[in-house]
PDB file of N, CA and C in Angstrom:
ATOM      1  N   UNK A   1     -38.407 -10.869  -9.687  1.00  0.00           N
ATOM      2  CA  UNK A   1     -37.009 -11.166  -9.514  1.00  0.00           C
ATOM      3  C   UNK A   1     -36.508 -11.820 -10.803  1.00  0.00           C
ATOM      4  N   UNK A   2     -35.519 -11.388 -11.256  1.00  0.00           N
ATOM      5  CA  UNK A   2     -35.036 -12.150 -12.645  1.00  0.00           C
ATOM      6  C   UNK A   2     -34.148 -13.246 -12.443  1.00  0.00           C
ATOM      7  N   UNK A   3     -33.680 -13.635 -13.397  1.00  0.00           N
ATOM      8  CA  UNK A   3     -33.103 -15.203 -13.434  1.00  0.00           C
ATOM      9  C   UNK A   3     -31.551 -14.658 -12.728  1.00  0.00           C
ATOM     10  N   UNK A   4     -31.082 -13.874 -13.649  1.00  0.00           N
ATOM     11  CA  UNK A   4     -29.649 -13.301 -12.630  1.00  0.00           C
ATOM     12  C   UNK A   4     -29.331 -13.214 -11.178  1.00  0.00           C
ATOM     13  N   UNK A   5     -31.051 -12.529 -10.792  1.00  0.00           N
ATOM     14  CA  UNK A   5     -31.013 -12.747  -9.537  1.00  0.00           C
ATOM     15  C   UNK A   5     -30.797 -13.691  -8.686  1.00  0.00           C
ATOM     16  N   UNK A   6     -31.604 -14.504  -9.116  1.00  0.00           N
ATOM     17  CA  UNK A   6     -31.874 -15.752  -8.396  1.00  0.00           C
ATOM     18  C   UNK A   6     -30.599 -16.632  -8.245  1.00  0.00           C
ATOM     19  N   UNK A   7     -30.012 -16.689  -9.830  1.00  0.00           N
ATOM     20  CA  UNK A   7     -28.480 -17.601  -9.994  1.00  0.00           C
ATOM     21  C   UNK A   7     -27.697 -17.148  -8.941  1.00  0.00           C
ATOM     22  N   UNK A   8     -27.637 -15.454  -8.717  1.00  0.00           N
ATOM     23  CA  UNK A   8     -26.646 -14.676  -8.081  1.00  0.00           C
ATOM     24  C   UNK A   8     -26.686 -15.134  -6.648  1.00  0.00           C
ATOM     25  N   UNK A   9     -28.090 -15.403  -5.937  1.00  0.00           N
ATOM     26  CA  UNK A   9     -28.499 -15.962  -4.484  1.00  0.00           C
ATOM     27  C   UNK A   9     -28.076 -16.943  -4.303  1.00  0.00           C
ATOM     28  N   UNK A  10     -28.955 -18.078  -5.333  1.00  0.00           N
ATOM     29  CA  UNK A  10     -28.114 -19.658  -4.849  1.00  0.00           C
ATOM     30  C   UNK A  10     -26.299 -19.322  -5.012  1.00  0.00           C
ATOM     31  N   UNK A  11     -25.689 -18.766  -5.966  1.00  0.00           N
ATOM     32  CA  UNK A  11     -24.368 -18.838  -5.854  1.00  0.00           C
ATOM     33  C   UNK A  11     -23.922 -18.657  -4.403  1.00  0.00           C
ATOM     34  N   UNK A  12     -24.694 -17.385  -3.666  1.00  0.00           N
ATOM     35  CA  UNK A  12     -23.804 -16.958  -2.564  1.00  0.00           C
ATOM     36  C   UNK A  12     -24.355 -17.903  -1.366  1.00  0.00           C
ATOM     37  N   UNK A  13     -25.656 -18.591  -2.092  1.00  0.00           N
ATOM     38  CA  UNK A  13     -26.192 -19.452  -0.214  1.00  0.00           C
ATOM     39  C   UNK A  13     -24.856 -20.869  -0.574  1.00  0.00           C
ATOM     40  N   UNK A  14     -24.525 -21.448  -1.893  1.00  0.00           N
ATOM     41  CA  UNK A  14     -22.975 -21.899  -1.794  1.00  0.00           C
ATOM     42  C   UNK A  14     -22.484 -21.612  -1.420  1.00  0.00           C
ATOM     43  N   UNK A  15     -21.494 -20.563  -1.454  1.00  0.00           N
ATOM     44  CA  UNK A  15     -20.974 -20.011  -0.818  1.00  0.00           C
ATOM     45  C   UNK A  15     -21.244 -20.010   0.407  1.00  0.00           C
ATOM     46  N   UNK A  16     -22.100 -19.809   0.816  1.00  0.00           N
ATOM     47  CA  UNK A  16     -21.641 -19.730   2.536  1.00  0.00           C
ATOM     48  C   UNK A  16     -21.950 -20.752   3.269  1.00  0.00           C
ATOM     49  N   UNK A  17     -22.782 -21.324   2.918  1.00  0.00           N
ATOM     50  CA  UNK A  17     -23.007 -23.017   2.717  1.00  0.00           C
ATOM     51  C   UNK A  17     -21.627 -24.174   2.654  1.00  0.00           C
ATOM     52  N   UNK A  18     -20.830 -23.722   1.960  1.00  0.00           N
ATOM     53  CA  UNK A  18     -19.424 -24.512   2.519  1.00  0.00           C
ATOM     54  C   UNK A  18     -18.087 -23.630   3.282  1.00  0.00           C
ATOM     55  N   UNK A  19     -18.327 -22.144   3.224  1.00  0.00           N
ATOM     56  CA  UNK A  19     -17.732 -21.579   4.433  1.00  0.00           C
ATOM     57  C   UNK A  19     -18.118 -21.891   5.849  1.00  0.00           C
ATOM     58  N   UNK A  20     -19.356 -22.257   5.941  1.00  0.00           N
ATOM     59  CA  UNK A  20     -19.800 -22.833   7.409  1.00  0.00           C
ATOM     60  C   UNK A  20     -19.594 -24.005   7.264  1.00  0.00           C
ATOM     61  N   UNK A  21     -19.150 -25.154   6.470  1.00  0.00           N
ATOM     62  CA  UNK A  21     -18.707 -26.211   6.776  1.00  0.00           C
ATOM     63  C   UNK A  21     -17.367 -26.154   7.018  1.00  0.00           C
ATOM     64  N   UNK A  22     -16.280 -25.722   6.314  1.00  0.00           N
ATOM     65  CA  UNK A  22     -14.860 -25.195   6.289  1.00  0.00           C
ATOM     66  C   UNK A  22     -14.984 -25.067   7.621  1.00  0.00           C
ATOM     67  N   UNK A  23     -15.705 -24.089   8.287  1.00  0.00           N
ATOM     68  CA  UNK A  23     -15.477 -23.586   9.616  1.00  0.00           C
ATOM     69  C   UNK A  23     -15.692 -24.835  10.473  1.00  0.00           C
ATOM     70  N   UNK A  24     -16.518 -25.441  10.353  1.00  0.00           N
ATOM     71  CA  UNK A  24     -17.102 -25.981  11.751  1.00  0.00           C
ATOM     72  C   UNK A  24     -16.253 -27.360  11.575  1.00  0.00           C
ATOM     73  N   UNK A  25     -15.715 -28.014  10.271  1.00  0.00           N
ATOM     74  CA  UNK A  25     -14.769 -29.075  10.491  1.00  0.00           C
ATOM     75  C   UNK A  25     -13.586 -28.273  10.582  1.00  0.00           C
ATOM     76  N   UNK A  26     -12.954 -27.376  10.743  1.00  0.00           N
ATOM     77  CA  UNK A  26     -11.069 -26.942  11.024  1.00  0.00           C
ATOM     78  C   UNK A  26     -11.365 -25.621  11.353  1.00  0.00           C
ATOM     79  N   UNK A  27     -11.978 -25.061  12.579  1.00  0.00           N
ATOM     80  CA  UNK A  27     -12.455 -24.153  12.733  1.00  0.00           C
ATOM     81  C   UNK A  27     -10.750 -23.165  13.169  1.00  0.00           C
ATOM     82  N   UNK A  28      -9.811 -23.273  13.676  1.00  0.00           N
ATOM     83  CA  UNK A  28      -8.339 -23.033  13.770  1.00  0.00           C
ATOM     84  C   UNK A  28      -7.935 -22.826  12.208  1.00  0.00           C
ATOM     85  N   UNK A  29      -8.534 -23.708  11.230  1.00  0.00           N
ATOM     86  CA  UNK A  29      -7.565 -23.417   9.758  1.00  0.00           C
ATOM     87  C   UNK A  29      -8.623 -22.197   9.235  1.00  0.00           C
ATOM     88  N   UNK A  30      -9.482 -22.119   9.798  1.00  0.00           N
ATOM     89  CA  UNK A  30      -9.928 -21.385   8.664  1.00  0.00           C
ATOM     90  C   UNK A  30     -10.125 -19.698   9.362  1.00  0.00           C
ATOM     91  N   UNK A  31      -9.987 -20.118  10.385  1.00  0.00           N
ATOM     92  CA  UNK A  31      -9.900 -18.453  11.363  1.00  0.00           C
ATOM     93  C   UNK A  31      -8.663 -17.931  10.788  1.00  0.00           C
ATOM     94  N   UNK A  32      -7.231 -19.177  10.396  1.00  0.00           N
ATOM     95  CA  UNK A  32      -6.103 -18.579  10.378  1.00  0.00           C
ATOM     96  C   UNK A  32      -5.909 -18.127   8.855  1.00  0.00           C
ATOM     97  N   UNK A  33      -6.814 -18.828   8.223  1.00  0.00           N
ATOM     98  CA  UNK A  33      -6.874 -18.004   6.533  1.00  0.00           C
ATOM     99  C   UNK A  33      -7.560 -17.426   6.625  1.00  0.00           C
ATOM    100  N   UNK A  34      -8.837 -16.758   7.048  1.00  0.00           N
ATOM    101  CA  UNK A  34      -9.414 -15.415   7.107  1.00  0.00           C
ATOM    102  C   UNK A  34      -8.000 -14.342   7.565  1.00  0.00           C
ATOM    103  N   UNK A  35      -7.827 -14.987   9.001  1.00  0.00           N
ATOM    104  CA  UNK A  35      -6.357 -13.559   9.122  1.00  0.00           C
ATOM    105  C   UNK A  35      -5.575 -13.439   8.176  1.00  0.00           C
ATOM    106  N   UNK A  36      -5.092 -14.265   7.103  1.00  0.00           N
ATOM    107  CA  UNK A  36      -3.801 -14.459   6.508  1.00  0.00           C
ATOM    108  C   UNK A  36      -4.621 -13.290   5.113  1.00  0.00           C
ATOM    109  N   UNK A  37      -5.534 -13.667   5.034  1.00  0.00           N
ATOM    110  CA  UNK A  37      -6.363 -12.804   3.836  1.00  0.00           C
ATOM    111  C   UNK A  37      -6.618 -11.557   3.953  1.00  0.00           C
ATOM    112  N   UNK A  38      -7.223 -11.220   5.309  1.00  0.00           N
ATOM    113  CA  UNK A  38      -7.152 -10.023   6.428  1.00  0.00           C
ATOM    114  C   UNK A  38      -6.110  -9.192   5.748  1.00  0.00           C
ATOM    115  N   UNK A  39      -4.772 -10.033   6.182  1.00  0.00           N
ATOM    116  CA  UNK A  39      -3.799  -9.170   6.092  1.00  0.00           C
ATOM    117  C   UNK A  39      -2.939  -8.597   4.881  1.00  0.00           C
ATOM    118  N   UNK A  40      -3.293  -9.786   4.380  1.00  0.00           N
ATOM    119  CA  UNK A  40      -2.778  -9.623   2.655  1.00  0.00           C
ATOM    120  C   UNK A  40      -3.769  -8.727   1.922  1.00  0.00           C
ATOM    121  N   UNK A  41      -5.096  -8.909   2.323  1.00  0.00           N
ATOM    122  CA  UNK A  41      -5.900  -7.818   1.519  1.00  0.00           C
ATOM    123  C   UNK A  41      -5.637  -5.922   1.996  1.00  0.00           C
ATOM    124  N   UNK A  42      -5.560  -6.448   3.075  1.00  0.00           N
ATOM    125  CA  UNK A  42      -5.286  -4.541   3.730  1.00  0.00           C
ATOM    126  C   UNK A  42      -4.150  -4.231   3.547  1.00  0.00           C
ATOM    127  N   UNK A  43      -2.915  -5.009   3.118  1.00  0.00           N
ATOM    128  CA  UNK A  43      -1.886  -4.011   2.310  1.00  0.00           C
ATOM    129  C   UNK A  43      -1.976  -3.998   1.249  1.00  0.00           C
ATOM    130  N   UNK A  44      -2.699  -4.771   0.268  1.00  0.00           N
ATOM    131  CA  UNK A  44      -2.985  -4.847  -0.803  1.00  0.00           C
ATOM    132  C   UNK A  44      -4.186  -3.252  -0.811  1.00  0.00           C
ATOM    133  N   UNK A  45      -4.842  -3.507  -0.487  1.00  0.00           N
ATOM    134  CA  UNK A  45      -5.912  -1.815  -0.345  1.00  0.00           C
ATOM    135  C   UNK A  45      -4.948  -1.144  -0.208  1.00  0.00           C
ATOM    136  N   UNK A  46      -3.993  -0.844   0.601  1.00  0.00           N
ATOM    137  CA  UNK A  46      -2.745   0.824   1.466  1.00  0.00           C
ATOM    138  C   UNK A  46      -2.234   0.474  -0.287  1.00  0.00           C
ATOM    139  N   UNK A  47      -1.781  -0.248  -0.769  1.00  0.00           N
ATOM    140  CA  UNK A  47      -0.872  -0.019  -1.986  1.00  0.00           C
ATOM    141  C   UNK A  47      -1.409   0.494  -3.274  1.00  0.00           C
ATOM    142  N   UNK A  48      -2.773  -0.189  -2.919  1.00  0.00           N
ATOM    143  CA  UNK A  48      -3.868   0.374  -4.488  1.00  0.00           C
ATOM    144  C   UNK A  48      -4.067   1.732  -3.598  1.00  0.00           C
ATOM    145  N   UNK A  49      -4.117   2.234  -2.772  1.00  0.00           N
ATOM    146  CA  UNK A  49      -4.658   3.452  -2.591  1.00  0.00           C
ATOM    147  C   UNK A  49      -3.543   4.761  -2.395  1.00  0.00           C
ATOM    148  N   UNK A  50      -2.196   4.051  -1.861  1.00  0.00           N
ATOM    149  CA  UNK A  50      -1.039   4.771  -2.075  1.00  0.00           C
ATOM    150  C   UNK A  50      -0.698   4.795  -3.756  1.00  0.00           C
ATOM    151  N   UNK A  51      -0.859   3.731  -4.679  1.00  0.00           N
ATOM    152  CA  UNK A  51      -0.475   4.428  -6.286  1.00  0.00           C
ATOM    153  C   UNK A  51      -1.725   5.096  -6.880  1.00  0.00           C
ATOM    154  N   UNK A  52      -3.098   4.547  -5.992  1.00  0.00           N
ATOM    155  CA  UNK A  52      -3.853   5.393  -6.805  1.00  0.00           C
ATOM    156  C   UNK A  52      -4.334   6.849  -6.860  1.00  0.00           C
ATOM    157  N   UNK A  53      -3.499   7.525  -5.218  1.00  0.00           N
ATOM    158  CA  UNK A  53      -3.692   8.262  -5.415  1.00  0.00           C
ATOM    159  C   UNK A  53      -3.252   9.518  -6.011  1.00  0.00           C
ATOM    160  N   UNK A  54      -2.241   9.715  -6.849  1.00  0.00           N
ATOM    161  CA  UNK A  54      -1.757  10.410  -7.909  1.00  0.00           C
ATOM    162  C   UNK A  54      -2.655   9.891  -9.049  1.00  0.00           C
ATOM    163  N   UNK A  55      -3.774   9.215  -9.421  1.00  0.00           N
ATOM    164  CA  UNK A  55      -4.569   9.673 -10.274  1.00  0.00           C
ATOM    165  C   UNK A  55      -6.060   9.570  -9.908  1.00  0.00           C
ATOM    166  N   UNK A  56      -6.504   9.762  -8.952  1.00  0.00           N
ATOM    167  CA  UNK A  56      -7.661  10.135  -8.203  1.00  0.00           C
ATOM    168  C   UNK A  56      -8.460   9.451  -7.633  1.00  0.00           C
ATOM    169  N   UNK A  57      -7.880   7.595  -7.229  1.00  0.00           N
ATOM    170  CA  UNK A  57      -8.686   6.239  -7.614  1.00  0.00           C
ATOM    171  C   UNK A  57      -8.632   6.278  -5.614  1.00  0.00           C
ATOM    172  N   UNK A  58      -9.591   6.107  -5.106  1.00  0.00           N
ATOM    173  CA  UNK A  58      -9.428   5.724  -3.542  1.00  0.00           C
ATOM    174  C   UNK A  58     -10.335   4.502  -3.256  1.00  0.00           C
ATOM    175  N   UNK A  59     -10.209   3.585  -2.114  1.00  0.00           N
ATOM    176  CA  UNK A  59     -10.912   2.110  -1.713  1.00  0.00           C
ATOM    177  C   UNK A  59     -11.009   2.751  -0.352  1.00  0.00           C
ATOM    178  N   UNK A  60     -11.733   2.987   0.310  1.00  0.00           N
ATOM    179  CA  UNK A  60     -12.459   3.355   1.581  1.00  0.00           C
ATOM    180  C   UNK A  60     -11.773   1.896   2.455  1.00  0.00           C
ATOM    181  N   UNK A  61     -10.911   1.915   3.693  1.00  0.00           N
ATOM    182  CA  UNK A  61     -10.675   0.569   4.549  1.00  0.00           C
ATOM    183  C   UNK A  61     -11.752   1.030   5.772  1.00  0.00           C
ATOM    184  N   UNK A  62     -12.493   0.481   5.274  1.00  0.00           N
ATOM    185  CA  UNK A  62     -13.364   0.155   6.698  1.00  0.00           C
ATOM    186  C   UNK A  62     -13.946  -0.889   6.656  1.00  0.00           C
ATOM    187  N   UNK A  63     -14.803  -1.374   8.133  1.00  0.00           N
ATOM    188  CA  UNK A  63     -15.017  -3.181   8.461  1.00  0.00           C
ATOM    189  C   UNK A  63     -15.803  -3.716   7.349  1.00  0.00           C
ATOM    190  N   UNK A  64     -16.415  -3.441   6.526  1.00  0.00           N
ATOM    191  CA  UNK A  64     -16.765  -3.897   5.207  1.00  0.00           C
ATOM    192  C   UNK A  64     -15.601  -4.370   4.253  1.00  0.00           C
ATOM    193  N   UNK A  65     -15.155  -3.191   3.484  1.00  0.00           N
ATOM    194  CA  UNK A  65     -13.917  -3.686   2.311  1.00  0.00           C
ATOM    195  C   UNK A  65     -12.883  -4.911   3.439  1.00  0.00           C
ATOM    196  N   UNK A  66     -12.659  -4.465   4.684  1.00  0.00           N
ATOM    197  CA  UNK A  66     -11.950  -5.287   5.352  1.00  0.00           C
ATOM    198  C   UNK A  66     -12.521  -6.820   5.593  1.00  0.00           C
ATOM    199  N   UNK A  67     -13.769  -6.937   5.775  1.00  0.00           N
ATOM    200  CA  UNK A  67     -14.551  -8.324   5.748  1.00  0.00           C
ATOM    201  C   UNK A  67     -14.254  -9.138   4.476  1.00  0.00           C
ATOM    202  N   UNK A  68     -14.318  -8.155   3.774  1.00  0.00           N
ATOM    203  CA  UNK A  68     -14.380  -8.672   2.396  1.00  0.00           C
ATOM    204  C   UNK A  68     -13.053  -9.130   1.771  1.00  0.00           C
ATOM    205  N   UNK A  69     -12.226  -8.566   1.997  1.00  0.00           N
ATOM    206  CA  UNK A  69     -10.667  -8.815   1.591  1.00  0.00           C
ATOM    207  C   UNK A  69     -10.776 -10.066   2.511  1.00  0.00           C
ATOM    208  N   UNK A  70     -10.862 -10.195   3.803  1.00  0.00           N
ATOM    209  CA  UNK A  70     -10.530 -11.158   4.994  1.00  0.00           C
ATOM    210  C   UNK A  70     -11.206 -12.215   4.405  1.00  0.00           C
ATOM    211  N   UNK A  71     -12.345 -12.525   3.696  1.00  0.00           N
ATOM    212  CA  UNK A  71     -12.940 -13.529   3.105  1.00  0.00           C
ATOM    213  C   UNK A  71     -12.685 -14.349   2.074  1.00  0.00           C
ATOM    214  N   UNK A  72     -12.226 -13.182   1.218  1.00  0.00           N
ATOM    215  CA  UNK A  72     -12.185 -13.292  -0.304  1.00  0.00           C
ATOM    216  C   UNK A  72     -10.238 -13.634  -0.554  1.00  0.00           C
ATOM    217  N   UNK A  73      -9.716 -12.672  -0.025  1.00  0.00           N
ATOM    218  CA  UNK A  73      -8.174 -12.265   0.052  1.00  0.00           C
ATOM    219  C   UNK A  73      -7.955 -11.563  -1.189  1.00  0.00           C
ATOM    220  N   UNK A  74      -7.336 -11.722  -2.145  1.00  0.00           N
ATOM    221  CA  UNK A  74      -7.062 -11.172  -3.125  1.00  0.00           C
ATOM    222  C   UNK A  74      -7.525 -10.767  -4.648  1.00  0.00           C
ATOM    223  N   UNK A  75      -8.519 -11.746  -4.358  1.00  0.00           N
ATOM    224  CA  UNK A  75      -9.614 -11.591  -5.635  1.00  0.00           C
ATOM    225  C   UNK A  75     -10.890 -10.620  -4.904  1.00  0.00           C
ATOM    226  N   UNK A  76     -10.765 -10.686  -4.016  1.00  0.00           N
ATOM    227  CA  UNK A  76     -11.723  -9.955  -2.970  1.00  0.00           C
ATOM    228  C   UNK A  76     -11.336  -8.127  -3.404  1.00  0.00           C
ATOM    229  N   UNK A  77      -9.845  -7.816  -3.252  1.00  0.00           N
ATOM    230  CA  UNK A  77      -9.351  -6.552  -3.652  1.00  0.00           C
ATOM    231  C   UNK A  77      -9.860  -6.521  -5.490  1.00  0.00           C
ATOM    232  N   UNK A  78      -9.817  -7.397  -5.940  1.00  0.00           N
ATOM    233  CA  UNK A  78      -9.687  -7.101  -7.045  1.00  0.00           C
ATOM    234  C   UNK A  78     -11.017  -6.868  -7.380  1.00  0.00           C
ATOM    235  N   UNK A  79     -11.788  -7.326  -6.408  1.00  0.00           N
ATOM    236  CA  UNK A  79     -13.634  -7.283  -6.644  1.00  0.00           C
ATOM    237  C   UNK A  79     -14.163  -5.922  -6.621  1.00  0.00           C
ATOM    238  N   UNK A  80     -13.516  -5.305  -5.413  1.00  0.00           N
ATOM    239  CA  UNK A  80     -13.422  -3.801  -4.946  1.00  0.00           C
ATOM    240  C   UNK A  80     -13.137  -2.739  -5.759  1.00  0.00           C
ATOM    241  N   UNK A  81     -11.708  -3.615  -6.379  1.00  0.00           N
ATOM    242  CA  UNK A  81     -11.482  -2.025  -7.396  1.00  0.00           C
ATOM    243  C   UNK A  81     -12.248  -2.236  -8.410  1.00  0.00           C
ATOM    244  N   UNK A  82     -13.015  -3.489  -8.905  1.00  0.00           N
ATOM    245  CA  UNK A  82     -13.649  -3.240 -10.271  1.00  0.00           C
ATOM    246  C   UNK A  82     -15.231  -2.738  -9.955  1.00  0.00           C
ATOM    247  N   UNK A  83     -15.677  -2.868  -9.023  1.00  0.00           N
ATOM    248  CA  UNK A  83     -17.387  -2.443  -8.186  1.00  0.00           C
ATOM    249  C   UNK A  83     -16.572  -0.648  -8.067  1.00  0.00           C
ATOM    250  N   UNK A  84     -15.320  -0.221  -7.922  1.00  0.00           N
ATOM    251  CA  UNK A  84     -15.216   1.170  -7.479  1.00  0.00           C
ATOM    252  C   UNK A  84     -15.257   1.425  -8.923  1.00  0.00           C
ATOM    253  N   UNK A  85     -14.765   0.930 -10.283  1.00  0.00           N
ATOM    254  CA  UNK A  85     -14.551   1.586 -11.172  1.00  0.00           C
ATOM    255  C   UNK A  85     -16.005   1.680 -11.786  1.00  0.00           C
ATOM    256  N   UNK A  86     -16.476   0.490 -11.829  1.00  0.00           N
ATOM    257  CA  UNK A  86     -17.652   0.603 -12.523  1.00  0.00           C
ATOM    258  C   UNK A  86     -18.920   1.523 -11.767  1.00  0.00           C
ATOM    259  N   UNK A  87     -18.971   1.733 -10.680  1.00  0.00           N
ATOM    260  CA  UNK A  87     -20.036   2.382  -9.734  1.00  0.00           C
ATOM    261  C   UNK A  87     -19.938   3.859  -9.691  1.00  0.00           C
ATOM    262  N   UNK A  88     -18.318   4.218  -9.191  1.00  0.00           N
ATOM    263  CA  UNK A  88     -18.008   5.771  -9.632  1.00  0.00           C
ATOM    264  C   UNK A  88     -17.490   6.270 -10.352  1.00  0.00           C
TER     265      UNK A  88
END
């Protein structure tokens, strides 16, 4: 396992490591910013995928990219289109 790796793991056990605290002290605030992200990310996807498609660029909405927007919100979309550009 290389060092990237490893940095890349502890980053995300942070990560979720204070999303389960977030949750379990304001478990109401943080259900209601997952939705608010939810929702801002999935028109944010319909709009990248309505201009992108006149030049051939598509983001798949299914319960994945949708988890992920719902988590992330808007840097979350922006995570998506750069993993779509660089991957395909």
């Amino acid at each position: 396992m290389s060092a990237w790796q490893v940095i890349g793991m502890l980053v995300g056990a942070v990560v979720l490591i204070y999303m389960i605290a977030r949750f379990m002290r304001e478990p109401g605030q943080a259900v209601m910013g997952m939705l608010r992200g939810l929702i801002v990310g999935v028109v944010a996807l319909f709009v990248i995928n309505l201009i992108g498609a006149s030049f051939g660029f598509h983001i798949a909405i299914n319960p994945v990219t949708a988890a992920t927007t719902a988590i992330l919100g808007l840097p979350g979309v922006a995570a998506l289109v750069v993993m779509n550009v660089w991957m395909v």
